[in-house]
PDB file of N, CA and C in Angstrom:
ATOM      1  N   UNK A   1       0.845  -1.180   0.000  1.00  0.00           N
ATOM      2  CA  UNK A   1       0.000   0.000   0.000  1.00  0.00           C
ATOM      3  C   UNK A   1       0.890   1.243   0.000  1.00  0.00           C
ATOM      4  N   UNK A   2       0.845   1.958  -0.572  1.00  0.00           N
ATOM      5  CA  UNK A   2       1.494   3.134  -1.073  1.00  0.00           C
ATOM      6  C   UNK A   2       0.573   4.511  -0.095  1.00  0.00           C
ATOM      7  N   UNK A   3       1.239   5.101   1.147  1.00  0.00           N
ATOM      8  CA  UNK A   3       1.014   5.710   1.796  1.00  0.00           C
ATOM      9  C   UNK A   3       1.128   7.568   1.196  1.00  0.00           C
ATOM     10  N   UNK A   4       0.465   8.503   1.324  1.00  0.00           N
ATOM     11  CA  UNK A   4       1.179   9.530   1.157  1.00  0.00           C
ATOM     12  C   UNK A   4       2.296   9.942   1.930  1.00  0.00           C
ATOM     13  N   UNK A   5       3.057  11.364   1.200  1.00  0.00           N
ATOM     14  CA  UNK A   5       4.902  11.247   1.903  1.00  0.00           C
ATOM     15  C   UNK A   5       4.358  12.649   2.369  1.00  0.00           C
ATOM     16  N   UNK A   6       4.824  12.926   3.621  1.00  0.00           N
ATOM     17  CA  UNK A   6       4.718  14.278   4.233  1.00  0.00           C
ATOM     18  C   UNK A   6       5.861  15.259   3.708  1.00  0.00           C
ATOM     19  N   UNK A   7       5.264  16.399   3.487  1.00  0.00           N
ATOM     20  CA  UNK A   7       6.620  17.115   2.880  1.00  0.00           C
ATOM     21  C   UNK A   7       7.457  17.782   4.263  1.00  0.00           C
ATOM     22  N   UNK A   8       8.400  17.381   3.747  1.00  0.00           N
ATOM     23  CA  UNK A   8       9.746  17.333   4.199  1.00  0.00           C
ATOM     24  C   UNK A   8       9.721  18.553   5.312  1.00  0.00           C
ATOM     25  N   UNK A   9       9.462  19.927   4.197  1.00  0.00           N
ATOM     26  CA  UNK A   9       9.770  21.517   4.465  1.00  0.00           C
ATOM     27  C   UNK A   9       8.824  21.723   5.963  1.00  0.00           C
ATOM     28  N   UNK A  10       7.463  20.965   5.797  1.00  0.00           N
ATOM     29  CA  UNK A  10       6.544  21.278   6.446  1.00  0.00           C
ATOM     30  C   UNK A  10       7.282  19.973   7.804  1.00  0.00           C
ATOM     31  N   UNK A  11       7.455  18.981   7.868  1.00  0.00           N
ATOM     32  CA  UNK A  11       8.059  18.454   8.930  1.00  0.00           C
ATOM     33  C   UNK A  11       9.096  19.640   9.580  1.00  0.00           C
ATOM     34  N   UNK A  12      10.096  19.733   8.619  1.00  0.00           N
ATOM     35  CA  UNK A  12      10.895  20.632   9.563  1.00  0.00           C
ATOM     36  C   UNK A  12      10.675  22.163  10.062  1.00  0.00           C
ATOM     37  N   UNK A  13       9.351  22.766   9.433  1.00  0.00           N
ATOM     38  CA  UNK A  13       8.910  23.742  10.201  1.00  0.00           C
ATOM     39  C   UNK A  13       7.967  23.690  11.472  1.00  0.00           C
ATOM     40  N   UNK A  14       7.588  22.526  11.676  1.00  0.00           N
ATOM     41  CA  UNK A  14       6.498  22.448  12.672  1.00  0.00           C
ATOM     42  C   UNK A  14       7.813  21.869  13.992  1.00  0.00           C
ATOM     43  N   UNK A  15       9.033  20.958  13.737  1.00  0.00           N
ATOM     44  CA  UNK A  15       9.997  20.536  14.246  1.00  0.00           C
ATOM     45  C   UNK A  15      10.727  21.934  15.152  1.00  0.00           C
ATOM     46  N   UNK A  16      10.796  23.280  13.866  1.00  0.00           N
ATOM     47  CA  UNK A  16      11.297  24.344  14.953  1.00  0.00           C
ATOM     48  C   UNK A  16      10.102  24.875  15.512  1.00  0.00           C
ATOM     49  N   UNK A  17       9.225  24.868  15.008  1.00  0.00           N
ATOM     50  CA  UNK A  17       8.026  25.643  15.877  1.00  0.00           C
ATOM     51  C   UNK A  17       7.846  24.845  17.825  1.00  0.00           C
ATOM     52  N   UNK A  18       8.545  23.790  17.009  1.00  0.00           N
ATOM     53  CA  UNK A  18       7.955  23.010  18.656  1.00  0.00           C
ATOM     54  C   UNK A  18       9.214  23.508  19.742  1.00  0.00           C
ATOM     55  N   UNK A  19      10.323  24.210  18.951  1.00  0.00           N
ATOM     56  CA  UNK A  19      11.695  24.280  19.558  1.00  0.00           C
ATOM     57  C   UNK A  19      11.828  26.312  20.194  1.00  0.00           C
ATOM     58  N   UNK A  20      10.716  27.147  19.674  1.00  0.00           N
ATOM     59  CA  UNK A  20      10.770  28.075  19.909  1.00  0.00           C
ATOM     60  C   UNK A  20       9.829  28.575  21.549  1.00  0.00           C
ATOM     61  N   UNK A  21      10.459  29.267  22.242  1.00  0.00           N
ATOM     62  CA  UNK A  21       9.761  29.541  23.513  1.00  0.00           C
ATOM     63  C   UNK A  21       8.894  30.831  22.763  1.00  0.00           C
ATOM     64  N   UNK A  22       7.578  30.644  23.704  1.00  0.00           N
ATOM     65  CA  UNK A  22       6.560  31.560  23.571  1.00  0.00           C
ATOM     66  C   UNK A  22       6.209  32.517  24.490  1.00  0.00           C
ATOM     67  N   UNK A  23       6.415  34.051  24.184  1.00  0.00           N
ATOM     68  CA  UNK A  23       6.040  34.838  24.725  1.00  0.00           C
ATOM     69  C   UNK A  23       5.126  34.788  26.096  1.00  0.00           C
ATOM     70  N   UNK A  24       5.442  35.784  26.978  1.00  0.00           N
ATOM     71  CA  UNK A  24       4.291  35.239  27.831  1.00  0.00           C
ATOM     72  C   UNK A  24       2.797  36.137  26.766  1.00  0.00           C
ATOM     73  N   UNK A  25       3.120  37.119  26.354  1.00  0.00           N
ATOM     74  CA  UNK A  25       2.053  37.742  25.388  1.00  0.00           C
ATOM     75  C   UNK A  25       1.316  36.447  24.426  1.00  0.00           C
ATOM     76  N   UNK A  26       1.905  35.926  23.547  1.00  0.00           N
ATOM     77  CA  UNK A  26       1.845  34.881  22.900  1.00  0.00           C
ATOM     78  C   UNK A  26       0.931  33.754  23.366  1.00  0.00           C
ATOM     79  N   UNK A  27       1.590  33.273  24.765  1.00  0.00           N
ATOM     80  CA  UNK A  27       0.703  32.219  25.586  1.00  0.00           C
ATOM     81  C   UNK A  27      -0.776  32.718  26.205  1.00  0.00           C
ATOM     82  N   UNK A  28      -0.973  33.989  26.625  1.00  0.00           N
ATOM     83  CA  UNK A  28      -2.021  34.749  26.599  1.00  0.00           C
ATOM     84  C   UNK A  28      -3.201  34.473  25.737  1.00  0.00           C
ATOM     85  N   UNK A  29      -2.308  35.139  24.324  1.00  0.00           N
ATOM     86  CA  UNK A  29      -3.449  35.255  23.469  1.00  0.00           C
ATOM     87  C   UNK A  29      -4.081  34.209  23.377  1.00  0.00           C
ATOM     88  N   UNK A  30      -3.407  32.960  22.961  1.00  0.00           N
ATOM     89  CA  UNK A  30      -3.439  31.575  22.745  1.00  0.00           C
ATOM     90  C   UNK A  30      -4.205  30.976  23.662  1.00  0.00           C
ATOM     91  N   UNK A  31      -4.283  31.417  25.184  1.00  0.00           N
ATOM     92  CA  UNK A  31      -5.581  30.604  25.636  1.00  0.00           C
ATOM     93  C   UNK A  31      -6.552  31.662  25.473  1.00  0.00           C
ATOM     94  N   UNK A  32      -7.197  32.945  25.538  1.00  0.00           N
ATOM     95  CA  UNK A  32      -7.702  33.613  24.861  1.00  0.00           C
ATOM     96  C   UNK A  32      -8.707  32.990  24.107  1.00  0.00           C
ATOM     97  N   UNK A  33      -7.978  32.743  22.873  1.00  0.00           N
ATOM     98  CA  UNK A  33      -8.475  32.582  21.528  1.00  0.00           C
ATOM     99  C   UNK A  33      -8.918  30.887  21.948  1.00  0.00           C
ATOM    100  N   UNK A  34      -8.000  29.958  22.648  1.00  0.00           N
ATOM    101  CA  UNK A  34      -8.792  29.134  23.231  1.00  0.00           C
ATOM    102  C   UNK A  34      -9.909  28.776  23.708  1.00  0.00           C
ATOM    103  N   UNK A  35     -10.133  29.724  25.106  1.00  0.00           N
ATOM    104  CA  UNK A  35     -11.237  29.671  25.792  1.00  0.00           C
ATOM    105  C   UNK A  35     -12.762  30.194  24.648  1.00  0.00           C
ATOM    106  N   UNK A  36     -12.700  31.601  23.964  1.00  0.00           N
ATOM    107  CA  UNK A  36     -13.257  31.978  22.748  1.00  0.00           C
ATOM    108  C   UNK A  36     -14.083  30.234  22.021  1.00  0.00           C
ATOM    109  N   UNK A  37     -12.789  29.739  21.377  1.00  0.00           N
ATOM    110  CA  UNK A  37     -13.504  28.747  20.894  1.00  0.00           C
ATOM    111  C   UNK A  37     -14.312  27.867  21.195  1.00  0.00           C
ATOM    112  N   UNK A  38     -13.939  27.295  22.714  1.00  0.00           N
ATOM    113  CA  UNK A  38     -14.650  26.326  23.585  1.00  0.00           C
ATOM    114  C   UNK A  38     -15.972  26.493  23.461  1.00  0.00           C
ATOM    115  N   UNK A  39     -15.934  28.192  24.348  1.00  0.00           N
ATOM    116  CA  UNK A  39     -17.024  28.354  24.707  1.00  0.00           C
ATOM    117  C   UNK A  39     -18.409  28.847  23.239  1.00  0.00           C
ATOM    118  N   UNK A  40     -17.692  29.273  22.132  1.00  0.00           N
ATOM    119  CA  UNK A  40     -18.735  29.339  21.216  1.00  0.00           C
ATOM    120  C   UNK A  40     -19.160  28.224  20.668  1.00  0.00           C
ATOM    121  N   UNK A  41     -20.735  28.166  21.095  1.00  0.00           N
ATOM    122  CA  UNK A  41     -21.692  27.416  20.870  1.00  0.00           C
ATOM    123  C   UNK A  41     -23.093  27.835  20.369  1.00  0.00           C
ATOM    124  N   UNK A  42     -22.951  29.367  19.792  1.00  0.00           N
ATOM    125  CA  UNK A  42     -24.060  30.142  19.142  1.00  0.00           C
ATOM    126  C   UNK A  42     -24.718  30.482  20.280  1.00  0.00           C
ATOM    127  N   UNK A  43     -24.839  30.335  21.627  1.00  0.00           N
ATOM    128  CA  UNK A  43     -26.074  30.653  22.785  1.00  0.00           C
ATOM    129  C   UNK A  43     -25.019  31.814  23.560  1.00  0.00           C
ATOM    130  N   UNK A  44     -23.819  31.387  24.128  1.00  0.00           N
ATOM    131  CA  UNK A  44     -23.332  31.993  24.849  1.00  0.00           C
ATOM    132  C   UNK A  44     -22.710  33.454  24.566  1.00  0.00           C
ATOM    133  N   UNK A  45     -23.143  34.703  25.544  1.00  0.00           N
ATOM    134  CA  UNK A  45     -22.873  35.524  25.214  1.00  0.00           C
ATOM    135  C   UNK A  45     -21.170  36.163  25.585  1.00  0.00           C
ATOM    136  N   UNK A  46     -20.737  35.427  25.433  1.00  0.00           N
ATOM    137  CA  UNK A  46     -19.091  35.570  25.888  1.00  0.00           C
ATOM    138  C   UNK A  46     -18.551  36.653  25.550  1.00  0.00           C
ATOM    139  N   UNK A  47     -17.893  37.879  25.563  1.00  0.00           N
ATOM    140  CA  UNK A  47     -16.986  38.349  24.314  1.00  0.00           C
ATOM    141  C   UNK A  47     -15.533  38.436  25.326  1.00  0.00           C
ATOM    142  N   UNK A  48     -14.573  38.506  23.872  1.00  0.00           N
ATOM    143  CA  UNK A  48     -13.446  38.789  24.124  1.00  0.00           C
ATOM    144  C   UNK A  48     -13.047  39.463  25.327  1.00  0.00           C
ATOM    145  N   UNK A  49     -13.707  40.208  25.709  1.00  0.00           N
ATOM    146  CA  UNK A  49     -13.086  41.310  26.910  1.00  0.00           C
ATOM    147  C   UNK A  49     -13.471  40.393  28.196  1.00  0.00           C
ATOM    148  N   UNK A  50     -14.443  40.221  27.946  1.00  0.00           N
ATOM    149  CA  UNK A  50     -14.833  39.083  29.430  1.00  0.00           C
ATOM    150  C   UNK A  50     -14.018  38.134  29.392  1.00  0.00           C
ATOM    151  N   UNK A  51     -13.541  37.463  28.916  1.00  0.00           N
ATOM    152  CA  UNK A  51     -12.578  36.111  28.781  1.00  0.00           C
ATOM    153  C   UNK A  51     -10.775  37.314  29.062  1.00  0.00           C
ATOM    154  N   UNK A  52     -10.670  38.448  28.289  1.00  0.00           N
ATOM    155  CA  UNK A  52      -9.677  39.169  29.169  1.00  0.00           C
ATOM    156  C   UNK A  52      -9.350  39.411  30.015  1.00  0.00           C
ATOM    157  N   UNK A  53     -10.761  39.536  30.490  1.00  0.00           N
ATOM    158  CA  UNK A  53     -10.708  40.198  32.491  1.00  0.00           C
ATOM    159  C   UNK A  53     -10.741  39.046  33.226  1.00  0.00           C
ATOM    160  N   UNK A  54     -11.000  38.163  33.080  1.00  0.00           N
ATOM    161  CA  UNK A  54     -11.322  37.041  33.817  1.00  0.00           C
ATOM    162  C   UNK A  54      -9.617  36.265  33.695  1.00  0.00           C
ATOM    163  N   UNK A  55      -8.913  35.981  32.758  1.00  0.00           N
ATOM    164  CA  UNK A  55      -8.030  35.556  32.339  1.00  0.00           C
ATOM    165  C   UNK A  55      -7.149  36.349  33.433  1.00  0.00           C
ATOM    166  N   UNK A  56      -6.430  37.745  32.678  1.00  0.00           N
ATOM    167  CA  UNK A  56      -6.221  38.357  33.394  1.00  0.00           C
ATOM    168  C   UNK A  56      -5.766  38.018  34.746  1.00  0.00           C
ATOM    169  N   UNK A  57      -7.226  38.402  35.752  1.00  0.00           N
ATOM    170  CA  UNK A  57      -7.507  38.112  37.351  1.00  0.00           C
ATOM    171  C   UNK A  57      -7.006  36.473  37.311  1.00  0.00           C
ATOM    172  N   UNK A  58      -6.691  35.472  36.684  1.00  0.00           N
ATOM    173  CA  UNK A  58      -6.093  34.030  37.098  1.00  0.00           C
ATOM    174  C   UNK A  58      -4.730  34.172  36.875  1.00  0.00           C
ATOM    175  N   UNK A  59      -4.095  34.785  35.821  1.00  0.00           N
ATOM    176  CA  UNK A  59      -2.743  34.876  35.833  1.00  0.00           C
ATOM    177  C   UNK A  59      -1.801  35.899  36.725  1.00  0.00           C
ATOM    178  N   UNK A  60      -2.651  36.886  36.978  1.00  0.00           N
ATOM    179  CA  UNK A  60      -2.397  37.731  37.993  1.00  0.00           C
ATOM    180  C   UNK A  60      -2.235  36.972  39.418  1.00  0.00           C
ATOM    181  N   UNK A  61      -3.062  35.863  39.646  1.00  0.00           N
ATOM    182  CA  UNK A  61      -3.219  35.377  40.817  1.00  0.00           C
ATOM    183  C   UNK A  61      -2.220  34.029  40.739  1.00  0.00           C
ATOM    184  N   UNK A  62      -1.877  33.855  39.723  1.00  0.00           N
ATOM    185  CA  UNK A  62      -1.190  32.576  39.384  1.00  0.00           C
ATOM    186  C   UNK A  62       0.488  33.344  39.632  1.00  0.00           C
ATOM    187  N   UNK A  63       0.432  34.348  39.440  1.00  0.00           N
ATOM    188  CA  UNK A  63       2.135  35.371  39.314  1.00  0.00           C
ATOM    189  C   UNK A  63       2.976  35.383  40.768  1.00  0.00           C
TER     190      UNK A  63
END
């Protein structure tokens, strides 16, 4: 059985991506945009700023 071949370029960019440290800005956004997704389910009235402030007040408390 003849499998497809992963390209190469794309192995070794995801290889340094896994090798680069992330901002604490970066890690932020990223659960952010996380939590955002979870929670959209068309009902919930979430927005961005509420998931800021709330975020925020845990990492603040986590510091």
């Amino acid at each position: 059985m003849n499998f497809p071949q992963t390209d190469k370029t794309l192995i070794q960019t995801l290889t340094e991506a896994t090798r680069k440290k992330m901002t604490a800005k970066e890690v932020h956004n990223q659960r952010v945009s996380f939590i955002l997704a979870t929670l959209d389910d068309g009902k919930t009235s979430i927005t961005q700023e509420k998931v800021e402030k709330e975020l925020s007040k845990l990492e603040g408390a986590a510091a």
